[in-house]
Protein backbone atom coordinates (compact mmCIF):
# COMPACT_ATOMS: atom_id res chain seq x y z
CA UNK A 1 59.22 40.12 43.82
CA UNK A 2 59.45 38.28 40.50
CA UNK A 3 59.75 35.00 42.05
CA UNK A 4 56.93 35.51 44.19
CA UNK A 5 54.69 36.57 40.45
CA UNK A 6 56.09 33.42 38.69
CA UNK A 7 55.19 31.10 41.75
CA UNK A 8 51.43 32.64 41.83
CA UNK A 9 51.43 32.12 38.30
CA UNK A 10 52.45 28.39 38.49
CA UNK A 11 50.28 27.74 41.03
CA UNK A 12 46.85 29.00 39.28
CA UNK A 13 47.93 27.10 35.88
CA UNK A 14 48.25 23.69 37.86
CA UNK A 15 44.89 24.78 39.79
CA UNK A 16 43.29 25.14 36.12
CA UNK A 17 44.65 21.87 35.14
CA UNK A 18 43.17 20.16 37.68
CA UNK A 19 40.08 21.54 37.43
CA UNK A 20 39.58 21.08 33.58
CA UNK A 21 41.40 17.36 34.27
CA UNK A 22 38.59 16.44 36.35
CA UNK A 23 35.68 18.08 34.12
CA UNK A 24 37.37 15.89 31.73
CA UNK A 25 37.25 12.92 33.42
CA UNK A 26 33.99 13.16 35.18
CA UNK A 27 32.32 16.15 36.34
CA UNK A 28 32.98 19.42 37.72
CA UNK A 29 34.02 20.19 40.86
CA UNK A 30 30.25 20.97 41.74
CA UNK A 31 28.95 17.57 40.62
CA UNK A 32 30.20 14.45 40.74
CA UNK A 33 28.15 13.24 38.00
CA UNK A 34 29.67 11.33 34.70
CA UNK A 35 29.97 13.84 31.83
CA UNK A 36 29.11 12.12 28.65
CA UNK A 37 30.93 13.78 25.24
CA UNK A 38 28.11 16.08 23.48
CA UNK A 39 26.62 13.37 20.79
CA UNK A 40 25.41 11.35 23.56
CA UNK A 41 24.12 13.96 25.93
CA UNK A 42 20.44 13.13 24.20
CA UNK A 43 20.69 9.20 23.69
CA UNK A 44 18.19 8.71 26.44
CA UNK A 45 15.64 11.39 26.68
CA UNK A 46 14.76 12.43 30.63
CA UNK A 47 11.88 10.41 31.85
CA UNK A 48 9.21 13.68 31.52
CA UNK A 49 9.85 14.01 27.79
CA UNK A 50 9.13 10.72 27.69
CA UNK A 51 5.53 10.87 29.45
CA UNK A 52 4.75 13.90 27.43
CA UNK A 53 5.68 12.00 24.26
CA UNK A 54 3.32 8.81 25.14
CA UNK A 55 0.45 11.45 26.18
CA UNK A 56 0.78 13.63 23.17
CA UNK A 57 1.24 10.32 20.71
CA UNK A 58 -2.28 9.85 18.85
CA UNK A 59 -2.71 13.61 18.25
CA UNK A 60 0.63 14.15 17.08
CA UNK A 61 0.82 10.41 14.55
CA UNK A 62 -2.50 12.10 13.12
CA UNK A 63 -0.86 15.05 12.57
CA UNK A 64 2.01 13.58 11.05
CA UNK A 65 -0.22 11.68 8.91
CA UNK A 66 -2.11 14.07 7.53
CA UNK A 67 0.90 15.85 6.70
CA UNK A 68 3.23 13.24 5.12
CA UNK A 69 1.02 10.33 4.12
CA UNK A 70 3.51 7.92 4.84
CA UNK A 71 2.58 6.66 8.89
CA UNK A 72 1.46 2.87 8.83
CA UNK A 73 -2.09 3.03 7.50
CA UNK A 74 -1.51 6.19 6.01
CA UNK A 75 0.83 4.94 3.51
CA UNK A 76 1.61 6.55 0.35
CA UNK A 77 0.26 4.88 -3.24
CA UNK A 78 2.04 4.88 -5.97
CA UNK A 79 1.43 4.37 -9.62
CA UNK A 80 -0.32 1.33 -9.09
CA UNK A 81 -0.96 2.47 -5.90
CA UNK A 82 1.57 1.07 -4.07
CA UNK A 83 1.96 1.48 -0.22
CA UNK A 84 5.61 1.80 0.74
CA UNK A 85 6.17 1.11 4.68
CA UNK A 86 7.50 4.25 6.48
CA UNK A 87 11.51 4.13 6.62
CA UNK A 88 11.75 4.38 10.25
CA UNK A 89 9.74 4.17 12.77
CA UNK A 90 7.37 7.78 13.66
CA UNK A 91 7.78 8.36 17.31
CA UNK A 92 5.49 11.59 18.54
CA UNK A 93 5.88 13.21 14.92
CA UNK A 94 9.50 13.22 14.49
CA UNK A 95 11.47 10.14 13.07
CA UNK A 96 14.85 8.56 14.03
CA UNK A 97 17.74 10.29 12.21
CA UNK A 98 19.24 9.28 9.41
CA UNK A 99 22.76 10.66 8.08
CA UNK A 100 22.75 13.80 7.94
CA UNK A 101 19.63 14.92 9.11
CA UNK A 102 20.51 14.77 12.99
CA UNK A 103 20.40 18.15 15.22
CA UNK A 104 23.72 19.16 16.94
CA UNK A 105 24.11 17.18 19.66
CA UNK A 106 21.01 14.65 19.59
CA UNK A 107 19.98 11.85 17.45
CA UNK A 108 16.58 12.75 16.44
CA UNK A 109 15.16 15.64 13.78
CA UNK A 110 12.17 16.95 13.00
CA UNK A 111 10.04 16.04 10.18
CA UNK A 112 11.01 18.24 7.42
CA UNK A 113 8.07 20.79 5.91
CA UNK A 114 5.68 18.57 2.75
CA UNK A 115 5.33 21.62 0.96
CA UNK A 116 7.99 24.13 -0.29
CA UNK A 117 8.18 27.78 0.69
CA UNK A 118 6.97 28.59 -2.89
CA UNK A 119 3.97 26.72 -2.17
CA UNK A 120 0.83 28.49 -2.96
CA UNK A 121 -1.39 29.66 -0.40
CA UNK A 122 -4.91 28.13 -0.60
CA UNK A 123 -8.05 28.88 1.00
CA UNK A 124 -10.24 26.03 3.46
CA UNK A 125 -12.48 25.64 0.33
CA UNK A 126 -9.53 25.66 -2.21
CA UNK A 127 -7.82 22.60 -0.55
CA UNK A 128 -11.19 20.80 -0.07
CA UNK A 129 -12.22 20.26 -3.53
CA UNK A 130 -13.24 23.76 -4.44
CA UNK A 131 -10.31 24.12 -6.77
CA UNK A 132 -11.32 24.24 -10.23
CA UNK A 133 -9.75 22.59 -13.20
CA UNK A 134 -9.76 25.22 -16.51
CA UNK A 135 -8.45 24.85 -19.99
CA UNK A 136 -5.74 27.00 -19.22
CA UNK A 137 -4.23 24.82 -16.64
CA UNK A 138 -4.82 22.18 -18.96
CA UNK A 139 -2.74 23.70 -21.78
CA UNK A 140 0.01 25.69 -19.45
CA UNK A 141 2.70 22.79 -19.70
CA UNK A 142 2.45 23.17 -23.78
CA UNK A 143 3.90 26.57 -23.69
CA UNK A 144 6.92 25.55 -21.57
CA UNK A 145 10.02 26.43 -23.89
CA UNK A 146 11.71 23.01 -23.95
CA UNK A 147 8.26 21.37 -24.07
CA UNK A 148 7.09 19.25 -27.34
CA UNK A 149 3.96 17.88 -27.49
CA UNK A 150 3.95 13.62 -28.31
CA UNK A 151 0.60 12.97 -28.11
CA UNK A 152 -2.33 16.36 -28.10
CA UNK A 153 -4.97 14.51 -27.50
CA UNK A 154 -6.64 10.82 -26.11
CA UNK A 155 -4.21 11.19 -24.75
CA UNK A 156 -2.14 14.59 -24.00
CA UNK A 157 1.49 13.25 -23.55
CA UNK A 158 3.97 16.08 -23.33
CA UNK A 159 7.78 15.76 -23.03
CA UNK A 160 10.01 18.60 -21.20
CA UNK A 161 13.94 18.35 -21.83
CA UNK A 162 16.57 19.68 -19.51
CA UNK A 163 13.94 19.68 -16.97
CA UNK A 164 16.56 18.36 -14.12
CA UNK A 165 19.91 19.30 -13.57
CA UNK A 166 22.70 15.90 -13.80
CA UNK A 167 23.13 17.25 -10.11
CA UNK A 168 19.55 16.48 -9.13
CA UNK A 169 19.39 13.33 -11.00
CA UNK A 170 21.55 12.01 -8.78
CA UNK A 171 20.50 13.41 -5.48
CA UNK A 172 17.27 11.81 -6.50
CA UNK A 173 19.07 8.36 -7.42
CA UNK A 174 21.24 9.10 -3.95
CA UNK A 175 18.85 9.71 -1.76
CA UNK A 176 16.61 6.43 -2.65
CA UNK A 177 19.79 3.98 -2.76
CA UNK A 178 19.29 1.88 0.08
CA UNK A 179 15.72 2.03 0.71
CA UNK A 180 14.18 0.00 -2.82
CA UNK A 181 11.31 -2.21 -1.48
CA UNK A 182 9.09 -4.14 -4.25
CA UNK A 183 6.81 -1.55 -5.90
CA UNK A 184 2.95 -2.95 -5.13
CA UNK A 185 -0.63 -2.32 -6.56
CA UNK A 186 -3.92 -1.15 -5.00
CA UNK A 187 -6.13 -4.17 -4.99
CA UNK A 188 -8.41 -6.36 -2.82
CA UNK A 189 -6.18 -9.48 -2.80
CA UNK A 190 -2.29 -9.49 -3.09
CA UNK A 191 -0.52 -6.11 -3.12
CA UNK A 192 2.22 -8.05 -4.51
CA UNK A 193 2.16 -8.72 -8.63
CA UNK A 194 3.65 -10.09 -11.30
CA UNK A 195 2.63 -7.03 -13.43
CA UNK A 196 5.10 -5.11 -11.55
CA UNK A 197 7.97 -6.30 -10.71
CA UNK A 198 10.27 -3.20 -9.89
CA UNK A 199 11.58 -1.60 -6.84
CA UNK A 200 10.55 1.88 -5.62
CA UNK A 201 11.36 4.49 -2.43
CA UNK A 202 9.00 7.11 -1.08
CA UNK A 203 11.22 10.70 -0.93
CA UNK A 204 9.35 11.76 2.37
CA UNK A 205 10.07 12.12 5.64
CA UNK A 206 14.03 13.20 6.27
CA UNK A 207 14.45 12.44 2.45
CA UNK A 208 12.23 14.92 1.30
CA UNK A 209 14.61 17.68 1.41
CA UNK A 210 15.03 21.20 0.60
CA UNK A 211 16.30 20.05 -3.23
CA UNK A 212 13.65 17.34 -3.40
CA UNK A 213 10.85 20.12 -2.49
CA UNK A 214 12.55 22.69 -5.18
CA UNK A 215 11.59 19.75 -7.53
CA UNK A 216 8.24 18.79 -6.64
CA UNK A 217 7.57 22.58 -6.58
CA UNK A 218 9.01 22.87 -10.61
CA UNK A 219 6.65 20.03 -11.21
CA UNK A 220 3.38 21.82 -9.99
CA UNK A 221 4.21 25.25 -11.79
CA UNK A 222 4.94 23.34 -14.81
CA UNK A 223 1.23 22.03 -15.02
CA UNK A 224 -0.27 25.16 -12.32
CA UNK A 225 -1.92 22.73 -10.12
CA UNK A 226 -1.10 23.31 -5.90
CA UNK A 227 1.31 21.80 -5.09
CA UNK A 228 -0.85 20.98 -1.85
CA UNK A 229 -2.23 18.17 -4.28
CA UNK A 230 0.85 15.95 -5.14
CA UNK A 231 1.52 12.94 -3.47
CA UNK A 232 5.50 12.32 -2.41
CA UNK A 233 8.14 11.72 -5.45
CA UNK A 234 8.52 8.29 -5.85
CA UNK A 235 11.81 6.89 -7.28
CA UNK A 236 11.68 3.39 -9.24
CA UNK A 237 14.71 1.34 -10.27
CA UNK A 238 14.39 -1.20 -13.15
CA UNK A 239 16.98 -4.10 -13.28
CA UNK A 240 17.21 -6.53 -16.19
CA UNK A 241 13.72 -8.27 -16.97
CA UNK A 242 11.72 -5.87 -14.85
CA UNK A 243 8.91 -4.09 -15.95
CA UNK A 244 4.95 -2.81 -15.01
CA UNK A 245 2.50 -3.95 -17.55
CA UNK A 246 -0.06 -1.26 -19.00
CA UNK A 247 -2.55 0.07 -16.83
CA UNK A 248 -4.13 3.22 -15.80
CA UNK A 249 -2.78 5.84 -12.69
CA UNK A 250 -6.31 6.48 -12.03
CA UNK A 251 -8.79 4.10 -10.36
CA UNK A 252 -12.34 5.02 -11.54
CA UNK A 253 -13.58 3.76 -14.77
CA UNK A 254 -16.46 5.62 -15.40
CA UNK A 255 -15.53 8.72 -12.74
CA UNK A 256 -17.53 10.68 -10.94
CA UNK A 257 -16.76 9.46 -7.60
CA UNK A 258 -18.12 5.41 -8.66
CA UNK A 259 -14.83 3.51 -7.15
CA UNK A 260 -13.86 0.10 -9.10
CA UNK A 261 -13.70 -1.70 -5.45
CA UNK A 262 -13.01 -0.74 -2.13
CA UNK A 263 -8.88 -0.67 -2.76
CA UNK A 264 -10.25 2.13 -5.01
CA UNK A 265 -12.71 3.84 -2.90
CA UNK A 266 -9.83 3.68 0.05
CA UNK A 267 -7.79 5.12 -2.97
CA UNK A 268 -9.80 8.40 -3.86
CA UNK A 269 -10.73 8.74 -0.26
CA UNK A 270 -6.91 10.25 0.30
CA UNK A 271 -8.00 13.04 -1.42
CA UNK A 272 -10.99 13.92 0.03
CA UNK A 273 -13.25 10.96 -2.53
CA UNK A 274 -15.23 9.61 -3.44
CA UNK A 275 -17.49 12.56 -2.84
CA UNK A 276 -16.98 15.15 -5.39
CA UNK A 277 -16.45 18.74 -5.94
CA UNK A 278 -16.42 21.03 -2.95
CA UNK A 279 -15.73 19.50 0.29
CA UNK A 280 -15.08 16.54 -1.35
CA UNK A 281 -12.07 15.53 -3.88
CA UNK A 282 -12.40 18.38 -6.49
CA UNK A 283 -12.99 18.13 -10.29
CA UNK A 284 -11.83 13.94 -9.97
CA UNK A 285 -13.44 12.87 -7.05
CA UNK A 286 -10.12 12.62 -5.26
CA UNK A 287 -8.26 10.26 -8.20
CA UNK A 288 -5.58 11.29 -9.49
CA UNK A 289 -5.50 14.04 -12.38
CA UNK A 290 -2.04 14.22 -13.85
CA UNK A 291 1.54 11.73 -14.06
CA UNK A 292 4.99 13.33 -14.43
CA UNK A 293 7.44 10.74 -14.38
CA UNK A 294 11.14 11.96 -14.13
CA UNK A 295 13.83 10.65 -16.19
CA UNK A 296 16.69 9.97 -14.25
CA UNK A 297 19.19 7.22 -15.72
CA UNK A 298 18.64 5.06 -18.72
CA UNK A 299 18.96 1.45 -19.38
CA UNK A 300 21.01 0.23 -22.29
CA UNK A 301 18.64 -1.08 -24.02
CA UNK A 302 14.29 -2.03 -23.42
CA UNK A 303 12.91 -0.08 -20.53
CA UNK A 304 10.52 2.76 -22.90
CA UNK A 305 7.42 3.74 -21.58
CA UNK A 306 4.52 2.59 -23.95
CA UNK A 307 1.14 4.49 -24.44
CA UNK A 308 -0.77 1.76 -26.60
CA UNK A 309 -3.53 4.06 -27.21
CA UNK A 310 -2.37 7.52 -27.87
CA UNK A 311 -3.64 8.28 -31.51
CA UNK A 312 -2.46 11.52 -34.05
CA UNK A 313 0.64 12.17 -35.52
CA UNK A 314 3.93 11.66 -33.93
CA UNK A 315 5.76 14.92 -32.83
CA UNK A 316 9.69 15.69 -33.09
CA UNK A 317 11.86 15.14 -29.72
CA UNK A 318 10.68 11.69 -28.65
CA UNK A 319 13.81 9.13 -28.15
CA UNK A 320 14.17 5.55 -28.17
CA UNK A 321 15.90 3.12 -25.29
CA UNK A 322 18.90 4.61 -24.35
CA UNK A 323 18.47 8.37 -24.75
CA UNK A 324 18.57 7.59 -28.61
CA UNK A 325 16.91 9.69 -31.49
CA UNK A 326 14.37 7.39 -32.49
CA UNK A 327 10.79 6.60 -31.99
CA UNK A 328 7.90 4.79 -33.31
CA UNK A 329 4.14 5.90 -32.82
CA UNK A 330 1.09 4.76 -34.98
CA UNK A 331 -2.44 5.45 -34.50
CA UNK A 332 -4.27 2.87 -32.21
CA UNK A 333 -3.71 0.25 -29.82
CA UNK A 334 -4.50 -3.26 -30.58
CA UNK A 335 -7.01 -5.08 -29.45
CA UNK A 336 -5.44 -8.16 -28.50
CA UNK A 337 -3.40 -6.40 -25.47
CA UNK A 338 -7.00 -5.22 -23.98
CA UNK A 339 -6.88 -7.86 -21.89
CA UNK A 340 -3.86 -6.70 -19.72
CA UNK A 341 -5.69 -3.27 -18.91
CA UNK A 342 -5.22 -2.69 -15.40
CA UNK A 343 -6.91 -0.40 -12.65
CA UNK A 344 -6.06 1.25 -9.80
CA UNK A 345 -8.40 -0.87 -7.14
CA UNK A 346 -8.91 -3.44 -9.90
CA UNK A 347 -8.57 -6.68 -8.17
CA UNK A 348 -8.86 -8.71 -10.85
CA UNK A 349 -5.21 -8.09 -12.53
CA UNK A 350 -4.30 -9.29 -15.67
CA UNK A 351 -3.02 -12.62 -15.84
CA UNK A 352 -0.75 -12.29 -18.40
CA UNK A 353 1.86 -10.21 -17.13
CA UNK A 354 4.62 -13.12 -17.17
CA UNK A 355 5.13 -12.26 -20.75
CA UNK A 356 9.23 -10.92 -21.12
CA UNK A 357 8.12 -9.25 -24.36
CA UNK A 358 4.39 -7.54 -24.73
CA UNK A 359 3.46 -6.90 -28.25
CA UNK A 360 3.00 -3.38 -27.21
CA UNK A 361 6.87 -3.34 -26.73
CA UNK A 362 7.95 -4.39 -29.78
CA UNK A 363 9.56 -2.24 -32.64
CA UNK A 364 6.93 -0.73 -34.73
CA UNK A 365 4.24 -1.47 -32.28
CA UNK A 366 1.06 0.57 -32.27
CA UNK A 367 0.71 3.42 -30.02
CA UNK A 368 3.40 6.04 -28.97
CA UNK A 369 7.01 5.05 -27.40
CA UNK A 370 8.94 6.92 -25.23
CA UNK A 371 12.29 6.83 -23.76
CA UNK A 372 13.39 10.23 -23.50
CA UNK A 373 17.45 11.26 -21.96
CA UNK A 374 17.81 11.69 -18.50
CA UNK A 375 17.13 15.05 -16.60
CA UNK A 376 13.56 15.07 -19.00
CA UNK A 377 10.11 14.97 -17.79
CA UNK A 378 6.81 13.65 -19.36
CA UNK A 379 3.52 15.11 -18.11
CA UNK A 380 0.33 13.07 -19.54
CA UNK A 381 -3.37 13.90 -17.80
CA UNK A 382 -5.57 10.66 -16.56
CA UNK A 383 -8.29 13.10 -16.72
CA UNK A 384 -9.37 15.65 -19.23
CA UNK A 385 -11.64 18.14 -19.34
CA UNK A 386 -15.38 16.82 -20.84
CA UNK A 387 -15.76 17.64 -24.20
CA UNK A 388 -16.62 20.94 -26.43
CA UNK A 389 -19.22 22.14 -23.76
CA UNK A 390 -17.30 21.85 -20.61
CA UNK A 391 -17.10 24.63 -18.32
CA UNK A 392 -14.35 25.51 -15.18
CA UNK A 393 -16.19 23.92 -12.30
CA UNK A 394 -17.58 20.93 -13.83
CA UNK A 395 -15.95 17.70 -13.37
CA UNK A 396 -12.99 16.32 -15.53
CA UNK A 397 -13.53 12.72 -17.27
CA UNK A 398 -11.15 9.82 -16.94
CA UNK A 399 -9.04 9.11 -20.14
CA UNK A 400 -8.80 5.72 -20.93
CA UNK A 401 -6.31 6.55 -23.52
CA UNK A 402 -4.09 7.25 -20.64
CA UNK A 403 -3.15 3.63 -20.49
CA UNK A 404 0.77 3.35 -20.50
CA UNK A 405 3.40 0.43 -18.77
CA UNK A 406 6.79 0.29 -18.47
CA UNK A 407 8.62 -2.10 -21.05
CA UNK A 408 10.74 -4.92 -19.49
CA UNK A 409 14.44 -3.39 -19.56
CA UNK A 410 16.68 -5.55 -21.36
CA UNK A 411 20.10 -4.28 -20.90
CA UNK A 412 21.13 -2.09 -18.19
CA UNK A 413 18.92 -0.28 -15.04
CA UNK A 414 16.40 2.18 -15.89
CA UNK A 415 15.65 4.93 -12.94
CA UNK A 416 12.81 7.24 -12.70
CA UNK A 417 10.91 9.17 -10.28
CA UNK A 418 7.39 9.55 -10.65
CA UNK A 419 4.75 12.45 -9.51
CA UNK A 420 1.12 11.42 -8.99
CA UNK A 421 -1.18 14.64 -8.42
CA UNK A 422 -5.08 15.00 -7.02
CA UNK A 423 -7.15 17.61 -7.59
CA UNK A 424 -7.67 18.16 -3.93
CA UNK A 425 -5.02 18.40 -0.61
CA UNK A 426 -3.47 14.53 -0.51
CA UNK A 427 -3.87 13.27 2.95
């Protein structure tokens, strides 16, 4: 009686042998179709998806669009309104993997959210220009506990320390190695200039991650603007020599919706411009309202942001190159660096950019310097509210004194990311 258990026994472990022998090898019993291991199951979608994909393609790149700003036409600008290509290629609103944002068992991934889940909720009206600019918002980033004020006024340059973690510093710095393409400018001939000369990478798509929208969410309660408004984080690297001669984040001169050129009026139109106020672009006509730029690693030496025309008395907490403890700030700009003002949409750029050295960079120049340790930020406004009788509602002014550049860096790479925020949803 035992022999006869053990033989049944044998025999159903060699039947499940074979069985899971030829499942292994090709199919089940059922099927003699090839079984491919579980990372390739998805390499070539069925031929349905496919057709559904190619129908559903227009409404669903609009979509995506609207959402992320960064599908062919729809590109992203950055400080001088730069248009970085998309990474990979947008196929029916979700983009080829990259490491470590591929689904179990396929090779494609959603498009991760824009927006945080802090996010605020806004109405229809809200997010089409009916959000209003106060002197509250305008001050909130002063009362920030590690906050000191550069620059109060013309213009209001404000420096946050300890504002990243050296962890997110260098997911920041992580996730854009690889992916530097030459930083542009908004303008009606080349997008390509010698007044920038840097390298920059959009974090959207699969790089705008769940630490990366923590981030861009600190920025907007920092300053209390949506954070519907901001346009993607945009990291820069600086090598030896490179710089981005001064110029302006916003494209209007005068404001009130009256583009520079039609760079610019394509510019403000991303944010519902050049119309104004309600159901247009807000309090700026769609430009851009504020600049945080992140400090992320700093060169050796060279590399400080300049403001040539921030006037008043210099405040404690500014640093030199390097993270060091010094600073120099006078009252005015001169006159005799005027002529490399640039615009956004401007598209006659200053000539003069090939100079290694500005004047405006030099120790002891006029204007404010600053070159603060990594994990700070700097906020400054490129508009302000209008003067003594302005009122919530009315529209904000550009600030010409908002003119900064980057200083060639001399010794060393300098890395930043920068945040450029509307006053209406960026599209």
């Amino acid at each position: 009686m035992a022999l006869l258990v053990w033989l049944t026994c044998g025999l159903l472990m060699v039947m499940h042998l074979t069985l899971l022998d030829k499942w292994r090898a090709g199919g089940s019993p059922k099927s003699s179709a090839v079984f491919l291991p579980q990372d390739h199951t998805n390499a070539q979608a069925p031929n349905r998806l496919l057709q559904q994909t190619a129908a559903d393609k227009p409404s669903r790149l609009a979509a995506a669009s609207r959402l992320n700003g960064d599908i062919s036409t729809s590109a992203e600008s950055d400080t001088a309104s730069s248009s970085i290509p998309a990474q990979a290629a947008d196929v029916a609103g979700v983009r080829a993997a990259q490491p470590g944002a591929a689904l179990a068992g396929g090779g494609i991934t959603a498009e991760p959210p824009r927006l945080s889940r802090w996010a605020e909720q806004l109405s229809d009206a809200e997010l089409h220009g009916g959000w209003q600019l106060t002197r509250e918002v305008y001050d909130r980033a002063t009362r920030h506990p590690n906050a000191t004020v550069l620059s109060a006024s013309s213009p209001r340059v404000l420096m946050v320390r300890d504002f990243l973690s050296p962890a997110e510093v260098e997911h920041l710095v992580g996730l854009a190695t690889g992916t530097f393409a030459r930083s542009e400018v908004v303008a009606d001939a080349a997008r390509l200039q010698g007044v920038r000369t840097s390298h920059g990478s959009w974090l959207n798509g699969v790089k705008r991650d769940d630490k990366v929208r923590e981030v861009q969410h600190r920025i907007h309660d920092l300053i209390g603007i949506p954070e519907a408004f901001g346009e993607s984080l945009y990291v820069l690297q600086y090598s030896h020599g490179q710089k981005y001669d001064v110029h302006t984040d916003h494209c209007s001169i005068t404001g009130g919706g009256v583009p520079s050129s039609q760079s610019c009026s394509d510019f403000l139109l991303r944010a519902g411009g050049p119309k104004c106020g309600l159901g247009g672009g807000g309090v700026t006509c769609g430009d851009r309202l504020a600049t945080v730029i992140l400090y992320l690693r700093s060169p050796t030496k060279g590399g400080a942001t300049v403001f040539p025309k921030a006037k008043g008395t210099q405040q404690e907490g500014a640093t030199g190159e390097g993270g060091s403890s010094s600073t120099s700030a006078t009252t005015k700009a001169g006159a005799a660096e005027s002529r490399r003002v640039l615009r956004h949409g401007d598209s006659k750029l200053s000539a003069g950019g090939a100079d290694p050295a500005p004047a405006y960079c030099q120790r002891g120049a006029e204007g404010l310097r600053v070159a603060p340790p990594p994990g700070s930020a700097v906020l400054f406004w490129d508009y302000v509210p209008g003067g003594e009788g302005w009122q919530p509602g009315e529209l904000a002014v550009p600030d010409a004194a908002s003119l900064h550049g980057g200083c060639p860096v001399e010794e060393g790479e300098k890395y930043i990311a920068t945040k450029w925020i509307r006053s209406a949803e960026f599209h």
